[in-house]
C-alpha atoms as a PDB file:
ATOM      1  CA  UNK A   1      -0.340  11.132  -1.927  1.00  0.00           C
ATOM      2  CA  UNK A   2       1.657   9.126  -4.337  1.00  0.00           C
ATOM      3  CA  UNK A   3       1.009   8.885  -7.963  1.00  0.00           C
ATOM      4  CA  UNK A   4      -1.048   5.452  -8.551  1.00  0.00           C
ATOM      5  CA  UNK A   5      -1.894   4.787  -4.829  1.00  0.00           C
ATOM      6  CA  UNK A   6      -4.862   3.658  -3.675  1.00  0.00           C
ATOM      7  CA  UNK A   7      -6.578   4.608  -0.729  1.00  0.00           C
ATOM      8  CA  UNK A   8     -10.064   3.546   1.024  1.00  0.00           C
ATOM      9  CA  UNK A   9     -13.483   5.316   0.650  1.00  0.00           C
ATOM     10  CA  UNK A  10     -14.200   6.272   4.298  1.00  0.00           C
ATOM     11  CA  UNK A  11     -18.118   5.662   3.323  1.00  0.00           C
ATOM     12  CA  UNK A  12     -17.744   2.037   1.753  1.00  0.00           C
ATOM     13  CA  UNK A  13     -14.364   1.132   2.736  1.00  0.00           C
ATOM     14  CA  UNK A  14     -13.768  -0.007  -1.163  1.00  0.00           C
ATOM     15  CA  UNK A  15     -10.521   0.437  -2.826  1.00  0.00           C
ATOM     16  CA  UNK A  16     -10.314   3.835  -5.129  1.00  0.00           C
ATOM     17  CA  UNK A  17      -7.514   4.167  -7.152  1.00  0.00           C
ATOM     18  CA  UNK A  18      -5.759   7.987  -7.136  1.00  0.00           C
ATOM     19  CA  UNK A  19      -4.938   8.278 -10.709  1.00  0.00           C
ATOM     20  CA  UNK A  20      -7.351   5.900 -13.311  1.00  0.00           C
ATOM     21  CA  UNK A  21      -5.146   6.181 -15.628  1.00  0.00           C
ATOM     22  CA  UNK A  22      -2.030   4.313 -14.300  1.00  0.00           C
ATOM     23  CA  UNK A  23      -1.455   0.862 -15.563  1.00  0.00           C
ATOM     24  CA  UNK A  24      -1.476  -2.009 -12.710  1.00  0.00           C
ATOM     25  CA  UNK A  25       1.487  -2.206 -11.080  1.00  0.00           C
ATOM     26  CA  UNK A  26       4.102  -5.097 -12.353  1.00  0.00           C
ATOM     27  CA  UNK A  27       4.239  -8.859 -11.178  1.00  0.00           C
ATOM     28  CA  UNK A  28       7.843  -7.507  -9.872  1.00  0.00           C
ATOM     29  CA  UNK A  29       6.639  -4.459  -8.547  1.00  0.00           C
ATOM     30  CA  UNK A  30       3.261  -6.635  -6.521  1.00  0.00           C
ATOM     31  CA  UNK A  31       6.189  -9.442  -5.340  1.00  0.00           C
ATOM     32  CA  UNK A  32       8.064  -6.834  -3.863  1.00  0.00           C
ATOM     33  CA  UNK A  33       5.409  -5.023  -2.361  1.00  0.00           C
ATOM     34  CA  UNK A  34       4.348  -9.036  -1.024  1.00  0.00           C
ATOM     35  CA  UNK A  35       8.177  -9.530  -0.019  1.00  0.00           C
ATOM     36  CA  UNK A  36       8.296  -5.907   2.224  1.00  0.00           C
ATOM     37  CA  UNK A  37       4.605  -6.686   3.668  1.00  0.00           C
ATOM     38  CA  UNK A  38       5.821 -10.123   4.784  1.00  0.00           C
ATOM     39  CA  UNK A  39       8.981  -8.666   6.686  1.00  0.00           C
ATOM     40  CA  UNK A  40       7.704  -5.998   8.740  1.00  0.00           C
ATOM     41  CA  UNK A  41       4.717  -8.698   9.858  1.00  0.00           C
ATOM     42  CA  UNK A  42       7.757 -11.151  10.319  1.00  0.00           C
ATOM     43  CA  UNK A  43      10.114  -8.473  11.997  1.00  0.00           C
ATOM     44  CA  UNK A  44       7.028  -7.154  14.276  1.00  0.00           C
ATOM     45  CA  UNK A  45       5.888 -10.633  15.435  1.00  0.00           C
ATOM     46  CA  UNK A  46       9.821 -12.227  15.967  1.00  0.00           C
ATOM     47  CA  UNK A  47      10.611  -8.727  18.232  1.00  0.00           C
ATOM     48  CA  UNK A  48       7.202  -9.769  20.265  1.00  0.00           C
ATOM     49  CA  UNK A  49       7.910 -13.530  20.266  1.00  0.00           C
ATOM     50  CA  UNK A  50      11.144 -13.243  21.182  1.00  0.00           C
ATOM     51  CA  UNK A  51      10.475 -10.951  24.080  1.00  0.00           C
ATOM     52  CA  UNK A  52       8.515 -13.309  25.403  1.00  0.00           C
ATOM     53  CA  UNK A  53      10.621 -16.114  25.285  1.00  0.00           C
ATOM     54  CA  UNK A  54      13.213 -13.840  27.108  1.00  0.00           C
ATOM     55  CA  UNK A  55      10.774 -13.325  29.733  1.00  0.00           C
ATOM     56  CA  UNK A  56       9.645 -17.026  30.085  1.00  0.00           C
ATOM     57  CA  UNK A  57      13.633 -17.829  29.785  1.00  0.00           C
ATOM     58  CA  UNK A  58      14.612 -15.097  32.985  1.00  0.00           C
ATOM     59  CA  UNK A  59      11.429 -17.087  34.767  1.00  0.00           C
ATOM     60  CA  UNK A  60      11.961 -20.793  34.484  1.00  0.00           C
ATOM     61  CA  UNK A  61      15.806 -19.516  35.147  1.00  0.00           C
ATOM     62  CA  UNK A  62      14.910 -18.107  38.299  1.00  0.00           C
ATOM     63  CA  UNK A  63      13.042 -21.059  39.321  1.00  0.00           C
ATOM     64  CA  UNK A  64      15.837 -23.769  38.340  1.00  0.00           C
ATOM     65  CA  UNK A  65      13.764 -24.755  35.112  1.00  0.00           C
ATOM     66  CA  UNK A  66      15.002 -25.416  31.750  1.00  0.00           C
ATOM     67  CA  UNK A  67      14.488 -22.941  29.272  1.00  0.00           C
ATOM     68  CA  UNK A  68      13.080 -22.889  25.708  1.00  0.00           C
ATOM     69  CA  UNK A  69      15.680 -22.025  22.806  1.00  0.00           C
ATOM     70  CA  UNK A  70      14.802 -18.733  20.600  1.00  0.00           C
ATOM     71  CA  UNK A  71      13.810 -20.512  17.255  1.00  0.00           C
ATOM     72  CA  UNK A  72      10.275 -20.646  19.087  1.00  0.00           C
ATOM     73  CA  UNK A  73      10.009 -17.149  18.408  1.00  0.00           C
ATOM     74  CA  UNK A  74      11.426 -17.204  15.273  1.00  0.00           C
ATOM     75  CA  UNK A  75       9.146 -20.430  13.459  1.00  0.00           C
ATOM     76  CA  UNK A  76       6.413 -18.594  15.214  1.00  0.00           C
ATOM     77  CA  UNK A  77       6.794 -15.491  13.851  1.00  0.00           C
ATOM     78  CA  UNK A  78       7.495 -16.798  10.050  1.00  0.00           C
ATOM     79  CA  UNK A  79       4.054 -18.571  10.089  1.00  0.00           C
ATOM     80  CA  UNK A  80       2.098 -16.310  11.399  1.00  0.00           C
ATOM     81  CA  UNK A  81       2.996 -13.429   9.131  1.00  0.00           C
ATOM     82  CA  UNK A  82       1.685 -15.824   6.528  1.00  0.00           C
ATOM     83  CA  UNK A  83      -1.039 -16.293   8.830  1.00  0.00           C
ATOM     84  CA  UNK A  84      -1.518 -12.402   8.717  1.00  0.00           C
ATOM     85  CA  UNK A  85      -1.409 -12.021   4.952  1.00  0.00           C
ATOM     86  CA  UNK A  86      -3.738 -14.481   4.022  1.00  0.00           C
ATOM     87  CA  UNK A  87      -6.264 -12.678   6.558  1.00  0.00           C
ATOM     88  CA  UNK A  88      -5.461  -9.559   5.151  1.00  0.00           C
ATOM     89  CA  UNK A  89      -5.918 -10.901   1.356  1.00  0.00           C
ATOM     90  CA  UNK A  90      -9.285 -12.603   2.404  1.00  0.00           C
ATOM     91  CA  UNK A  91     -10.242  -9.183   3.855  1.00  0.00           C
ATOM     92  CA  UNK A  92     -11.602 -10.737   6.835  1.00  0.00           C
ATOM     93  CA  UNK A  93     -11.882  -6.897   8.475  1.00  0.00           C
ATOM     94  CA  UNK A  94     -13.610  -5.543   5.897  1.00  0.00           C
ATOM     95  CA  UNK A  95     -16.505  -5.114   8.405  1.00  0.00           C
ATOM     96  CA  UNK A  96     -14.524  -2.653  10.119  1.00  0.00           C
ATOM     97  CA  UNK A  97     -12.850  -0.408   7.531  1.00  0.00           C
ATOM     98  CA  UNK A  98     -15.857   2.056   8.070  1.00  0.00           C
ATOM     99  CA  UNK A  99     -15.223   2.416  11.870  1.00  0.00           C
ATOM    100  CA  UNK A 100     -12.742   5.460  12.913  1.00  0.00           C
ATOM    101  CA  UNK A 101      -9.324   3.951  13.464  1.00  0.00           C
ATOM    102  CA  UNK A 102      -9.094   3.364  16.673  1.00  0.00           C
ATOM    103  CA  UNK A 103     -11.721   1.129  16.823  1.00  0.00           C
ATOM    104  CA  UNK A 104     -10.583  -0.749  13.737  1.00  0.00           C
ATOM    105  CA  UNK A 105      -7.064  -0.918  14.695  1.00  0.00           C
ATOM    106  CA  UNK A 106      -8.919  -2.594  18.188  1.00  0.00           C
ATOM    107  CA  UNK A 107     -10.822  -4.588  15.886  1.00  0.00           C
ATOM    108  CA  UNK A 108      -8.437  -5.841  13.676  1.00  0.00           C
ATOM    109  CA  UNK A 109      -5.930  -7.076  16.466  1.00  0.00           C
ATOM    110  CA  UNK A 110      -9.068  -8.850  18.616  1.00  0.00           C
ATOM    111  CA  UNK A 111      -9.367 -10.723  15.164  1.00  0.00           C
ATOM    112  CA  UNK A 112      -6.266 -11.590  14.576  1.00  0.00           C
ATOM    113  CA  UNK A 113      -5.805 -12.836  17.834  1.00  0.00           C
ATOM    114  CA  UNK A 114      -8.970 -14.985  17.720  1.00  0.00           C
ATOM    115  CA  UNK A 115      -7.445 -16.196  14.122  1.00  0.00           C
ATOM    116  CA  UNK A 116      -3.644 -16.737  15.797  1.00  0.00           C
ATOM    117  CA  UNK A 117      -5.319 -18.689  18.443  1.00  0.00           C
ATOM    118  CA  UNK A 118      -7.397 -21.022  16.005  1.00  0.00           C
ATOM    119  CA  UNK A 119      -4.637 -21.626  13.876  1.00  0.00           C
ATOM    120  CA  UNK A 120      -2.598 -23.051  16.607  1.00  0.00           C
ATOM    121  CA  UNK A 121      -5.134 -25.232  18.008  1.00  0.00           C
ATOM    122  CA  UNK A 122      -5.857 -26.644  13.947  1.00  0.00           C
ATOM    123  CA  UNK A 123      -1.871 -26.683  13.707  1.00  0.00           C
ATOM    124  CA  UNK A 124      -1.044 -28.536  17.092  1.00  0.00           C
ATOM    125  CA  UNK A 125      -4.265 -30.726  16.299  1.00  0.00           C
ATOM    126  CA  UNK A 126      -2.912 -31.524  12.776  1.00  0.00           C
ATOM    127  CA  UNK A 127       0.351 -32.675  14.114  1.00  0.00           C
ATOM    128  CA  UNK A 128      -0.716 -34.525  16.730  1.00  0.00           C
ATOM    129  CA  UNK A 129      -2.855 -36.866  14.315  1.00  0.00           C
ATOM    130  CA  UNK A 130      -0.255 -36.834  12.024  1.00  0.00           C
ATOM    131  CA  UNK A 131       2.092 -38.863  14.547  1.00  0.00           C
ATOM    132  CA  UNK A 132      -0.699 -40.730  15.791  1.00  0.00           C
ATOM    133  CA  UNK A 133      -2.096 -39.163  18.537  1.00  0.00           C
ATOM    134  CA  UNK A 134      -5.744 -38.634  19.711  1.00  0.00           C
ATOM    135  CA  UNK A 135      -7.588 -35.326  19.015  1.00  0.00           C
ATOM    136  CA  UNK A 136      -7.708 -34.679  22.694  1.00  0.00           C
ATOM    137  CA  UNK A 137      -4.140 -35.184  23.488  1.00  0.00           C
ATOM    138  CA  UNK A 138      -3.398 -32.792  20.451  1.00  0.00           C
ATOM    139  CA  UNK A 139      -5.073 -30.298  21.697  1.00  0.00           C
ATOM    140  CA  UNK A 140      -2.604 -27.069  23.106  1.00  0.00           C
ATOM    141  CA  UNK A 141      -2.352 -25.991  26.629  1.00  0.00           C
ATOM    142  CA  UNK A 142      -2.805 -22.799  25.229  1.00  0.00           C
ATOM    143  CA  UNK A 143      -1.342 -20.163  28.763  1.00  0.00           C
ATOM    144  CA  UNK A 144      -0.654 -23.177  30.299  1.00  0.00           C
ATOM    145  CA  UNK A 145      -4.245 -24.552  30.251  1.00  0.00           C
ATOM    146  CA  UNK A 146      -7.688 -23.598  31.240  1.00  0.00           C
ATOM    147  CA  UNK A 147      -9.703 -21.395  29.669  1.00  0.00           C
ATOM    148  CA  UNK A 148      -7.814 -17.986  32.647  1.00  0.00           C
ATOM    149  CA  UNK A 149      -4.824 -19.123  30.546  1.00  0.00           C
ATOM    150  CA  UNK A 150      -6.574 -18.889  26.859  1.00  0.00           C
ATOM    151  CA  UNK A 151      -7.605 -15.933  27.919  1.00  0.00           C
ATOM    152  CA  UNK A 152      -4.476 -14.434  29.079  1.00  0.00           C
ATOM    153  CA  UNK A 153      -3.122 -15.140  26.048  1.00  0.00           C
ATOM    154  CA  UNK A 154      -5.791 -14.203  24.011  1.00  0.00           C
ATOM    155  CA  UNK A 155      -5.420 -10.486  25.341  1.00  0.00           C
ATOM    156  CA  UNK A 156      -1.720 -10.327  25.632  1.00  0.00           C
ATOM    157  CA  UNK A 157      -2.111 -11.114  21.399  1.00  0.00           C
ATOM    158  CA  UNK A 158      -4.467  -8.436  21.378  1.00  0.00           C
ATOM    159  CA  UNK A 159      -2.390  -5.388  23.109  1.00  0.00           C
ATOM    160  CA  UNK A 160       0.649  -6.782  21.209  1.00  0.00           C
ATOM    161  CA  UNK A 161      -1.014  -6.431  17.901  1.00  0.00           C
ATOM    162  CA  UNK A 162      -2.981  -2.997  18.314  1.00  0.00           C
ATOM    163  CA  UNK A 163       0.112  -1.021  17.506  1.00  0.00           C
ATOM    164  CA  UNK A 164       0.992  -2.904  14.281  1.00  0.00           C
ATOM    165  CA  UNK A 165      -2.453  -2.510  12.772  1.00  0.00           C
ATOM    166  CA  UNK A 166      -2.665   1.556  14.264  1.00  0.00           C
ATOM    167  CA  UNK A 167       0.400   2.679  12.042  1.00  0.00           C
ATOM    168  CA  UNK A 168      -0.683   0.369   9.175  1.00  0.00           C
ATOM    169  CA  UNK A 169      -4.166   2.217   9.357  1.00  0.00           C
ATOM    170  CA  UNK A 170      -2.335   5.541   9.620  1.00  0.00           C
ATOM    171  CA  UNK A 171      -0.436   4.565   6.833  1.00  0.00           C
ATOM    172  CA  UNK A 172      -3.454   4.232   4.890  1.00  0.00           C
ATOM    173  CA  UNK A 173      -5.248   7.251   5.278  1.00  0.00           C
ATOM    174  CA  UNK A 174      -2.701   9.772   5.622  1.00  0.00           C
ATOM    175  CA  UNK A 175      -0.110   7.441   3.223  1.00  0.00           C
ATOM    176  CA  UNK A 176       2.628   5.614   3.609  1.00  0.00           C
ATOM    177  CA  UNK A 177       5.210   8.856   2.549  1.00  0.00           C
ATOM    178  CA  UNK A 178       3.402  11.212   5.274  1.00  0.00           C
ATOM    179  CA  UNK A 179       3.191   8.667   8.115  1.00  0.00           C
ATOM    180  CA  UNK A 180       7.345   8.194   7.212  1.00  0.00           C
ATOM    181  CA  UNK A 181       7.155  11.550   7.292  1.00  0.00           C
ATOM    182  CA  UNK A 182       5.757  12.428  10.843  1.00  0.00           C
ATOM    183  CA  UNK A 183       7.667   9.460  12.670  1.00  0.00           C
ATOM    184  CA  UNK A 184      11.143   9.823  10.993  1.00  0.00           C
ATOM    185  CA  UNK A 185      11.790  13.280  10.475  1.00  0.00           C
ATOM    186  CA  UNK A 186      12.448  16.351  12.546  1.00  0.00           C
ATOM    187  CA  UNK A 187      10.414  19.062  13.844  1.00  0.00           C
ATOM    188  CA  UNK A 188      12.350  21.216  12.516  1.00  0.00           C
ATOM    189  CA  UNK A 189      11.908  19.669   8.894  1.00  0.00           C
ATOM    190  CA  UNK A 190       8.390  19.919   9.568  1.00  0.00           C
ATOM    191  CA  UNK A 191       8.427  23.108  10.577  1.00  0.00           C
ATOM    192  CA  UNK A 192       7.319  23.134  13.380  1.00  0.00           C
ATOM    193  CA  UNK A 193       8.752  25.049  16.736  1.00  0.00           C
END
């Protein structure tokens, strides 16, 4: 593991620093850490966003419909990576950094998508009484209405996210330089056959 890392206590989930006796890390050093955080959550959510709007774009295409431009995906994505990283600094899964990963990673993206979904609804609800309109006529037709569409959407937030939060998890216990490690470099480097 790297020098001044920190990793989680399996049995509390706390924070335990590697080596004691490292200072804290700089303000640059944390910003940039922020900065590269931010981007893969940004670069994660735009690829996912933007596939769907490809998909929704081949659809209403097929059926004669208009189509909706790509800056959905990519507004979308921008706020909720911030979204992401001020549920990650709140620690709102710190309930399930003591379950094996698999079930946190599970966890983690069924939150998230509960959280995703919330925020929209307060953001679309926001807007709409900021123009004037009535809290029921702000309110999202969130998978085109009802609660079969919420739902649908609800779980199609949740497989899309499980990945993201499996290698981030990974990432934490075996660290960052191994995980790079195992995805990036060859067999043979790793010796094995």
């Amino acid at each position: 593991m790297q020098k001044g890392s920190t990793t989680r206590d399996a049995a509390t989930g706390a924070r335990t620093a590697t080596d004691a006796a490292e200072p804290r890390r700089s303000t640059r050093d944390r910003l940039v850490h922020e900065v590269v955080r931010f981007g893969l959550m940004f670069v994660y959510l735009w690829v996912a966003f933007g596939l769907f709007v490809l998909h929704e774009r081949i659809i209403r295409g097929q059926m004669g419909l208009g189509f909706q431009a790509q800056g959905f995906a990519l507004i979308n994505a921008l706020v909720l990576a911030k979204v992401m990283l001020v549920a990650e600094d709140l620690r709102l899964d710190r309930g399930l950094r003591g379950q094996p990963l698999a079930y946190a990673a599970a966890g983690e993206a069924a939150l998230l998508a509960i959280v995703f979904i919330v925020f929209h609804v307060l953001e679309r609800l926001a807007v709409g009484l900021w123009h004037g309109s009535t809290p029921a006529d702000s309110v999202p037709a969130i998978g085109g209405g009802g609660f079969a569409g919420l739902i649908s959407v609800a779980a199609i937030m949740f497989v899309m996210l499980i990945p993201y939060f499996a290698f981030r998890d990974l990432g934490r216990a075996l660290g960052q330089e191994e995980l790079r490690k195992l995805l990036f470099s060859s067999r043979n480097a790793r010796g094995e056959p």
